[in-house]
N, C-alpha and C. Protein backbone atom coordinates (compact mmCIF):
# COMPACT_ATOMS: atom_id res chain seq x y z
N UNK A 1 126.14 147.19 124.34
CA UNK A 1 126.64 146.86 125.66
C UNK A 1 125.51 147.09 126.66
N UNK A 2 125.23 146.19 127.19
CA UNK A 2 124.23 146.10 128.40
C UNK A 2 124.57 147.30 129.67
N UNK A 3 123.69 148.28 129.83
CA UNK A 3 123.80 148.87 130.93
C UNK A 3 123.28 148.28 132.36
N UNK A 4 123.74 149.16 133.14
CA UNK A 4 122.35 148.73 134.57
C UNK A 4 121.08 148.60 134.35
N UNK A 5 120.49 150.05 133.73
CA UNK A 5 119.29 150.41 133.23
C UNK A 5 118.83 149.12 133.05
N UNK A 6 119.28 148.56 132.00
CA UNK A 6 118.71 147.08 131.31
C UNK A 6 118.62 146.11 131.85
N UNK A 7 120.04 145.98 132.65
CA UNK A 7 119.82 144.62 133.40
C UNK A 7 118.59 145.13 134.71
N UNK A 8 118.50 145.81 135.45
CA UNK A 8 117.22 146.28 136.40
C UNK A 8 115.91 145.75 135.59
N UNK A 9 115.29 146.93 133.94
CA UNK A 9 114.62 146.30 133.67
C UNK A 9 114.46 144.73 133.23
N UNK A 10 115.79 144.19 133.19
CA UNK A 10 115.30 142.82 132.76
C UNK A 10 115.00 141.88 134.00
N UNK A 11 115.07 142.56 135.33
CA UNK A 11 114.82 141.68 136.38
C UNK A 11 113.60 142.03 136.92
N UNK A 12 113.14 143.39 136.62
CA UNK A 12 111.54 143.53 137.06
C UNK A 12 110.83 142.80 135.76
N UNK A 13 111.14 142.40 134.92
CA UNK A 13 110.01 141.66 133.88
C UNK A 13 110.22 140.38 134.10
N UNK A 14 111.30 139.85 134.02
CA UNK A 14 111.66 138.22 134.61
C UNK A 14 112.49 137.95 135.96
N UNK A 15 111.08 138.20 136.74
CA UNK A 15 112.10 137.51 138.49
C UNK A 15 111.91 136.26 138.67
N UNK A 16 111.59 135.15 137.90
CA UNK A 16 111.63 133.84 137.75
C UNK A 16 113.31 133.57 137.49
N UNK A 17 113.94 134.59 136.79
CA UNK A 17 115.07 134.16 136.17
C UNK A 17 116.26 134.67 137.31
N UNK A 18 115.44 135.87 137.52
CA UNK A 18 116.44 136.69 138.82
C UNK A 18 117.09 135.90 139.75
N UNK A 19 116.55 134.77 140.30
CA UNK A 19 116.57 134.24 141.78
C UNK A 19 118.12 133.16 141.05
N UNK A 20 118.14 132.54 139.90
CA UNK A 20 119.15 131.54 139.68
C UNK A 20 120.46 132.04 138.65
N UNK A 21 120.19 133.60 138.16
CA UNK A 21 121.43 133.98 137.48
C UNK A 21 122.16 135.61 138.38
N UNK A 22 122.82 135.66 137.82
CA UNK A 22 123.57 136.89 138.35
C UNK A 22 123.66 138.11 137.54
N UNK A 23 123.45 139.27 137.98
CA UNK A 23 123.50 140.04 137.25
C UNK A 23 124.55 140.33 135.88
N UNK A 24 125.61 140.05 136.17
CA UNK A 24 126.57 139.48 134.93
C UNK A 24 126.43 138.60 134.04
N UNK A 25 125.79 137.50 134.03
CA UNK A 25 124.67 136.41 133.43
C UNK A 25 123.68 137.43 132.64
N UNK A 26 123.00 138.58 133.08
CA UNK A 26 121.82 138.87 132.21
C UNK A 26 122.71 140.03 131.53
N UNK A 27 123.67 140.81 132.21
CA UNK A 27 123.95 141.63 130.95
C UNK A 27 124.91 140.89 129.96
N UNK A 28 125.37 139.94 129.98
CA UNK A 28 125.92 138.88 129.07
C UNK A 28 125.15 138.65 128.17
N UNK A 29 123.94 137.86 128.42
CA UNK A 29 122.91 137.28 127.53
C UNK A 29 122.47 138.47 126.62
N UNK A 30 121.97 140.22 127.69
CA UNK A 30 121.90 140.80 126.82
C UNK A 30 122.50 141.53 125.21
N UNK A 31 124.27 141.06 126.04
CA UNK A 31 124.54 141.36 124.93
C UNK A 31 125.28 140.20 123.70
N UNK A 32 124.76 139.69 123.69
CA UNK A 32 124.32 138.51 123.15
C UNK A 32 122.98 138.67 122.33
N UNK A 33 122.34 138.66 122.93
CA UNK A 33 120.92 139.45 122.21
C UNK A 33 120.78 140.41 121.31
N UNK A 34 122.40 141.59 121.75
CA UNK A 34 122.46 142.58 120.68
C UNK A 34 123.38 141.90 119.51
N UNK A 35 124.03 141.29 119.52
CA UNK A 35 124.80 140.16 118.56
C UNK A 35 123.64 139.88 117.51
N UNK A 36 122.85 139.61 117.89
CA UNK A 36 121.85 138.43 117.05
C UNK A 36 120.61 139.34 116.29
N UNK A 37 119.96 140.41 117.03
CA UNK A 37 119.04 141.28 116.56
C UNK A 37 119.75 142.83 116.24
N UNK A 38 119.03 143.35 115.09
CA UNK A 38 119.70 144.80 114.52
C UNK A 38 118.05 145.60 114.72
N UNK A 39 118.54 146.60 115.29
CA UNK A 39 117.34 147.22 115.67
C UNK A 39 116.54 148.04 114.37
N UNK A 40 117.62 148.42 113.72
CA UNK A 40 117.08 148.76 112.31
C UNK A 40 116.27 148.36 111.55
N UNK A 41 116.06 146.77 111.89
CA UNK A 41 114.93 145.67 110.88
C UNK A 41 113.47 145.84 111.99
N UNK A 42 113.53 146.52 113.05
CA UNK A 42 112.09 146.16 113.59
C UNK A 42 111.34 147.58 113.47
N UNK A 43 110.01 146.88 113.20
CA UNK A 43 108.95 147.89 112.52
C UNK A 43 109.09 149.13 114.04
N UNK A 44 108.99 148.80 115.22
CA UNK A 44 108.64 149.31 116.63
C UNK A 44 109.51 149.14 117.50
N UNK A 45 110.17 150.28 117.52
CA UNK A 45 111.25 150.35 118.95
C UNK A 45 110.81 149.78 120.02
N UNK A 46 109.38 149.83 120.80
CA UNK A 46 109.13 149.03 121.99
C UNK A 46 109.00 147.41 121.95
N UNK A 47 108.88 147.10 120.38
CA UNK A 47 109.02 145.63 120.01
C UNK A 47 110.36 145.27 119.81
N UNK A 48 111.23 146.11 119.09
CA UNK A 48 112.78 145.60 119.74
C UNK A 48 113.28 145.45 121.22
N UNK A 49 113.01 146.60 121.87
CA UNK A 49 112.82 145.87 123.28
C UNK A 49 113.02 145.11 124.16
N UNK A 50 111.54 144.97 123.81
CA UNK A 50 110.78 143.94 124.46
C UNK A 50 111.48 142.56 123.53
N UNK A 51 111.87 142.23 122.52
CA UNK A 51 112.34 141.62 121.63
C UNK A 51 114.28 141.33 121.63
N UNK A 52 114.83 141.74 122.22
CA UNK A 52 115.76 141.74 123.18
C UNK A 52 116.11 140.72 124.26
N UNK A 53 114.92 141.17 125.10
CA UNK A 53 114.89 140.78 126.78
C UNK A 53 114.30 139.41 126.47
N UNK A 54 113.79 139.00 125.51
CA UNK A 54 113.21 137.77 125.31
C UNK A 54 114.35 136.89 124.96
N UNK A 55 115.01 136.95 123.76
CA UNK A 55 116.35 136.36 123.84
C UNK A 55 117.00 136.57 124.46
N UNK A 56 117.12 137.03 125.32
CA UNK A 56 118.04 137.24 126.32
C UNK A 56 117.34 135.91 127.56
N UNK A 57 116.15 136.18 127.62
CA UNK A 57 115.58 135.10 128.56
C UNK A 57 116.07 133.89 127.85
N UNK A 58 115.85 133.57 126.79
CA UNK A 58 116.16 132.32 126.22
C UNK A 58 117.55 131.83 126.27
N UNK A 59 118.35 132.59 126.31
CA UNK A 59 120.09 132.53 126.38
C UNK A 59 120.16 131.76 128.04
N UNK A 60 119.64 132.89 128.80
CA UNK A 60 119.93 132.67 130.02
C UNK A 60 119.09 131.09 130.79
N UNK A 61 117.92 130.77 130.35
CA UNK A 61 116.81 129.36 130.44
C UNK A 61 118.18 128.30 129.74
N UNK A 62 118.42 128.23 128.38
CA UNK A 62 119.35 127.18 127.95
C UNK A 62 120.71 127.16 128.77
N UNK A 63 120.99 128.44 129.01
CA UNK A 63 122.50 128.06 130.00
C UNK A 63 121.83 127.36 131.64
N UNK A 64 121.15 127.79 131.97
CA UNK A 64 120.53 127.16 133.29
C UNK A 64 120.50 125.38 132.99
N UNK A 65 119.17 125.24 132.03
CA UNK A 65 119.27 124.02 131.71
C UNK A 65 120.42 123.08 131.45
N UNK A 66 121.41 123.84 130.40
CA UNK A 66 123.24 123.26 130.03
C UNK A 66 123.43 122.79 131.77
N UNK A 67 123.38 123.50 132.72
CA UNK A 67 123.70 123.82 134.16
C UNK A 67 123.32 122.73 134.84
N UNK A 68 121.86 122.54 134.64
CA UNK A 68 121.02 121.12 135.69
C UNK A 68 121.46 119.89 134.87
N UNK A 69 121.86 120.24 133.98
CA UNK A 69 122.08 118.27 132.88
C UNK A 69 123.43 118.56 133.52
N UNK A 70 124.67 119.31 133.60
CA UNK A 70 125.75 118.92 133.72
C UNK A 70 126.22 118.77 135.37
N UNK A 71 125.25 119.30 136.01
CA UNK A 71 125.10 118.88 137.72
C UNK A 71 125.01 117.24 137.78
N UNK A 72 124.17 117.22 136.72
CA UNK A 72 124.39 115.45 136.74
C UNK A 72 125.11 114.55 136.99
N UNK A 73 125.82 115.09 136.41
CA UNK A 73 127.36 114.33 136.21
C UNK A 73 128.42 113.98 137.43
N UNK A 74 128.03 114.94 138.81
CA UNK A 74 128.29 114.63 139.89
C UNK A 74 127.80 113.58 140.75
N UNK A 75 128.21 112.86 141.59
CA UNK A 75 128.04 112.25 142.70
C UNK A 75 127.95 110.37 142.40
N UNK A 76 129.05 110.56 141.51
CA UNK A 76 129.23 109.42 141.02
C UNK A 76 128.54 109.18 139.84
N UNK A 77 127.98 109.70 139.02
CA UNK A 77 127.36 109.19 137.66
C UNK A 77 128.31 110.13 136.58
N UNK A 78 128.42 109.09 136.01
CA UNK A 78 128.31 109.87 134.65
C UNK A 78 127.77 110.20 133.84
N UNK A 79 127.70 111.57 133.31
CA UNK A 79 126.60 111.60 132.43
C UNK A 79 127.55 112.45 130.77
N UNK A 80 127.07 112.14 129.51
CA UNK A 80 127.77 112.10 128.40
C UNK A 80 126.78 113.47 127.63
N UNK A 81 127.03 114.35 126.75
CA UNK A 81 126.24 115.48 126.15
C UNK A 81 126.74 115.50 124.76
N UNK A 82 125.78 115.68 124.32
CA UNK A 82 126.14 115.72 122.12
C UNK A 82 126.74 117.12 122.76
N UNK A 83 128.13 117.65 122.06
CA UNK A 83 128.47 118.48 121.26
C UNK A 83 127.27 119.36 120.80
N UNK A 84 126.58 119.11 120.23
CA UNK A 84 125.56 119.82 119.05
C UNK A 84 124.19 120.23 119.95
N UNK A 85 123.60 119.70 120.67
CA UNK A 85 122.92 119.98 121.45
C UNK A 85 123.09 119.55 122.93
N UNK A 86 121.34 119.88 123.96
CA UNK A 86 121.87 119.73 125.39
C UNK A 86 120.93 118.92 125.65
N UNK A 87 120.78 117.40 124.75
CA UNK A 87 120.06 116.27 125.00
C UNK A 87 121.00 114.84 125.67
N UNK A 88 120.83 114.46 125.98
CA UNK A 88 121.87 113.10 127.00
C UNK A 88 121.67 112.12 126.30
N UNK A 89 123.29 111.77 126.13
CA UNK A 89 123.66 110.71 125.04
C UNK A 89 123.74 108.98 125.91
N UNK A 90 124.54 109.38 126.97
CA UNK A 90 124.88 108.27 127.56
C UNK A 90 124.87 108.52 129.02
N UNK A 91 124.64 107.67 130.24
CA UNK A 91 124.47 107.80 131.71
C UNK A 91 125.53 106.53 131.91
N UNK A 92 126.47 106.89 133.19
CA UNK A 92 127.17 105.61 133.18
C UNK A 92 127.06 105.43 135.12
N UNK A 93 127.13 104.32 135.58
CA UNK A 93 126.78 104.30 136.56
C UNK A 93 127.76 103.14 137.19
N UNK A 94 129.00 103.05 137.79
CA UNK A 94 129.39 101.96 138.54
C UNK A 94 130.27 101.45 137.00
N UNK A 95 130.40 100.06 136.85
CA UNK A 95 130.86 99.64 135.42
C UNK A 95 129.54 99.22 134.51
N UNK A 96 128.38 99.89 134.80
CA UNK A 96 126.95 100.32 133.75
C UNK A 96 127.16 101.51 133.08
N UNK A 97 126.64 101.25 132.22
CA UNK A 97 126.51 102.16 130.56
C UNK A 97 125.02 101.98 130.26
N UNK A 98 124.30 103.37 130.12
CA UNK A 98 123.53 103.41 129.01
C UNK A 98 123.80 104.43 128.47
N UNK A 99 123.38 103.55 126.61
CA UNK A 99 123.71 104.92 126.14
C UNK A 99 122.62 105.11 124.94
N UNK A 100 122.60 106.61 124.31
CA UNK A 100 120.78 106.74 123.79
C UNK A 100 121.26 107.21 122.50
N UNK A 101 120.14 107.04 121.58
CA UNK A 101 120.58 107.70 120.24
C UNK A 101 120.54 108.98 119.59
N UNK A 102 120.87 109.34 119.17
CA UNK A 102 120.80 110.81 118.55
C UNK A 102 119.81 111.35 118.31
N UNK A 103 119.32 112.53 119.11
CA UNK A 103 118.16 113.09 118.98
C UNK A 103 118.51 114.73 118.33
N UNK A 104 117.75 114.99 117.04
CA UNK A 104 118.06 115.97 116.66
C UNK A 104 116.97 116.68 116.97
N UNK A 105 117.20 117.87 116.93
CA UNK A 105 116.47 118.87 117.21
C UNK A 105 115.08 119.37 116.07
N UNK A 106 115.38 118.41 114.94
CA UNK A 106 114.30 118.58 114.04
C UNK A 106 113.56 117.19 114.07
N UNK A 107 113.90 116.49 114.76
CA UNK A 107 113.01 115.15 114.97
C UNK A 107 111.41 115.45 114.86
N UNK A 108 111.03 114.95 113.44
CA UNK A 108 109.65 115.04 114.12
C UNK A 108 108.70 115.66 113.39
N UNK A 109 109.52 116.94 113.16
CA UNK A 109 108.41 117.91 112.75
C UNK A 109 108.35 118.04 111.25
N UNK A 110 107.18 118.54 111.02
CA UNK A 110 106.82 118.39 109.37
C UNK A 110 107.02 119.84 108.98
N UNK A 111 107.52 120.76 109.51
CA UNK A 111 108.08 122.07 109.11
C UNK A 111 109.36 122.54 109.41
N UNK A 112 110.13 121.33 109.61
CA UNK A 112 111.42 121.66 109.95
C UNK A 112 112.13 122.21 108.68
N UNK A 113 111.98 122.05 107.62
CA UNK A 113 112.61 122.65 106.41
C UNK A 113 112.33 123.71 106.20
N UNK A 114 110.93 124.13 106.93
CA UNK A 114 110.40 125.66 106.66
C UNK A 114 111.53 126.70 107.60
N UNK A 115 112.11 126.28 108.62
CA UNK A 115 112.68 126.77 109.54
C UNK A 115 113.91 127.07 109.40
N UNK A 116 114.90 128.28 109.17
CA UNK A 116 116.15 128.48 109.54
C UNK A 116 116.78 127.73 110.43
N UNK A 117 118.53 127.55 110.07
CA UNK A 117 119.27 126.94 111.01
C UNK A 117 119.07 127.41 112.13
N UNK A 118 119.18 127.03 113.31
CA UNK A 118 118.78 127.22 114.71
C UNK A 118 117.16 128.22 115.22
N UNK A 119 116.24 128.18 114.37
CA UNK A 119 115.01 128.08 115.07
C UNK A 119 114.10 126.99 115.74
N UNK A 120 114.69 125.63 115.57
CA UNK A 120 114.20 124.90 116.12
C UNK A 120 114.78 125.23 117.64
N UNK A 121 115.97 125.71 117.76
CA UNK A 121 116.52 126.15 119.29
C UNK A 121 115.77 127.40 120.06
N UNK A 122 114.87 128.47 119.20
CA UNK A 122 114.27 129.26 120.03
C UNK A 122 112.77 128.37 120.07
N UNK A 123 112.39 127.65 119.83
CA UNK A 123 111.44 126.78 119.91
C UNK A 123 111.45 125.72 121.44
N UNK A 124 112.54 125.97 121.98
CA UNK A 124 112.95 124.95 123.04
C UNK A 124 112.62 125.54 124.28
N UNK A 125 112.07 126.81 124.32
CA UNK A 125 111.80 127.71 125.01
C UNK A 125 110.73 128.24 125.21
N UNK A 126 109.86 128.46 126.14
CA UNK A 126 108.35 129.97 126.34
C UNK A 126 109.38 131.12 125.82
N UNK A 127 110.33 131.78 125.94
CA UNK A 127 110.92 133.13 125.35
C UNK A 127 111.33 132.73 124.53
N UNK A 128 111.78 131.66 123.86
CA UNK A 128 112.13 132.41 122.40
C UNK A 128 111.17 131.88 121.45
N UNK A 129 110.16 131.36 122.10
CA UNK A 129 108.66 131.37 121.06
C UNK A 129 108.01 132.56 121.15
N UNK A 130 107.87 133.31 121.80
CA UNK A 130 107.37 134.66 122.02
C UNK A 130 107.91 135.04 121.41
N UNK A 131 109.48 135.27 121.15
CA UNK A 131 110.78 136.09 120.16
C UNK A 131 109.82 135.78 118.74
N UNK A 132 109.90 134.31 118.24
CA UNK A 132 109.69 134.38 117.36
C UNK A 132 108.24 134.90 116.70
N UNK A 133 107.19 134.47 117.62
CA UNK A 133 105.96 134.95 117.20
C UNK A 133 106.06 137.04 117.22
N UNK A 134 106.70 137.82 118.33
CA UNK A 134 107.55 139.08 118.17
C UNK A 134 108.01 139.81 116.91
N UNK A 135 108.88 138.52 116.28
CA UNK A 135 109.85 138.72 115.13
C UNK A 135 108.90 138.80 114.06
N UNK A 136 107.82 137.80 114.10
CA UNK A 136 106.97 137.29 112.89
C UNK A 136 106.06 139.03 112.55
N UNK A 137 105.97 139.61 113.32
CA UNK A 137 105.17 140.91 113.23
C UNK A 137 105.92 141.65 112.89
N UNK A 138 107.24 142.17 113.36
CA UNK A 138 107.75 143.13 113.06
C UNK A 138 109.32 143.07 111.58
N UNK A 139 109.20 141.99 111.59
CA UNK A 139 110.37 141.96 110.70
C UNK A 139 110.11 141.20 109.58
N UNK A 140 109.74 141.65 108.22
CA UNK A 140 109.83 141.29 107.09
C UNK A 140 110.65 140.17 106.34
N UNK A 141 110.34 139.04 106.21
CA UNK A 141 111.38 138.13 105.67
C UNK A 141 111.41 138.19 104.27
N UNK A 142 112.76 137.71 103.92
CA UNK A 142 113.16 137.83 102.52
C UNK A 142 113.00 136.63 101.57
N UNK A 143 112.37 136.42 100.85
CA UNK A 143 112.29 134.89 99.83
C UNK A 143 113.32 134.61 99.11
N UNK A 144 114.50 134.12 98.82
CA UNK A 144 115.50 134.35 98.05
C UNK A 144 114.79 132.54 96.62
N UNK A 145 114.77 133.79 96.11
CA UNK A 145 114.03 132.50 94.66
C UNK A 145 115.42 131.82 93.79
């Protein structure tokens, strides 16, 4: 459970983020963050952390973003969202339609198979590429043969 303590420090390390969420927004994300990471697997308590507040930035950047695509959708446009991700399917405008094709989130890349389900999503981010390059030091992965 996110204290003050935390949410304070998470606004003196990210005041980029400070100015567009609310303090209920970051201790949310934080604990969210504790959902997802076990502090037990990291080599360095100041790298859990710090390893924390990063997903936590990343939680809080994708809900912002979810936020500016679905502002869209006001002032007469319509605008359409995959379910599955927060890429724009269709824009409708008056009795106009466009509409776009499915963009997956592994489009592309030649290491997408190397990658766990949803790391291409901390990839969508400056914090949760840091998370992961973070993670890559302190936490041991398992090969299952």
């Amino acid at each position: 459970m996110a204290s003050s303590p935390d949410v304070i420090q998470f606004q003196a390390h990210y005041p980029e983020l400070v100015k567009t969420v609310t303090d209920a927004d970051i201790g949310n994300a934080l604990d969210v963050a504790d959902i997802w990471i076990d502090e037990r697997v990291w080599a360095r308590t100041a790298d859990f952390l710090l390893a924390r507040q990063l997903l936590a930035a990343h939680f809080l950047t994708l809900m912002l973003r979810q936020q500016m695509l679905g502002a869209a959708a006001g002032g007469g446009f319509g605008v359409a969202f995959s379910d599955a991700n927060s890429f724009l399917n269709s824009i409708h405008f008056g009795e106009r339609s466009v509409g776009f094709g499915q963009r997956t989130l592994t489009a592309g890349r030649s290491n997408s198979k190397a990658m766990a389900l949803g790391e291409d999503l901390l990839m969508q981010t400056f914090y949760g590429m840091q998370f992961l390059q973070l993670r890559s030091r302190n936490v041991i992965p398992v090969m299952i043969v």
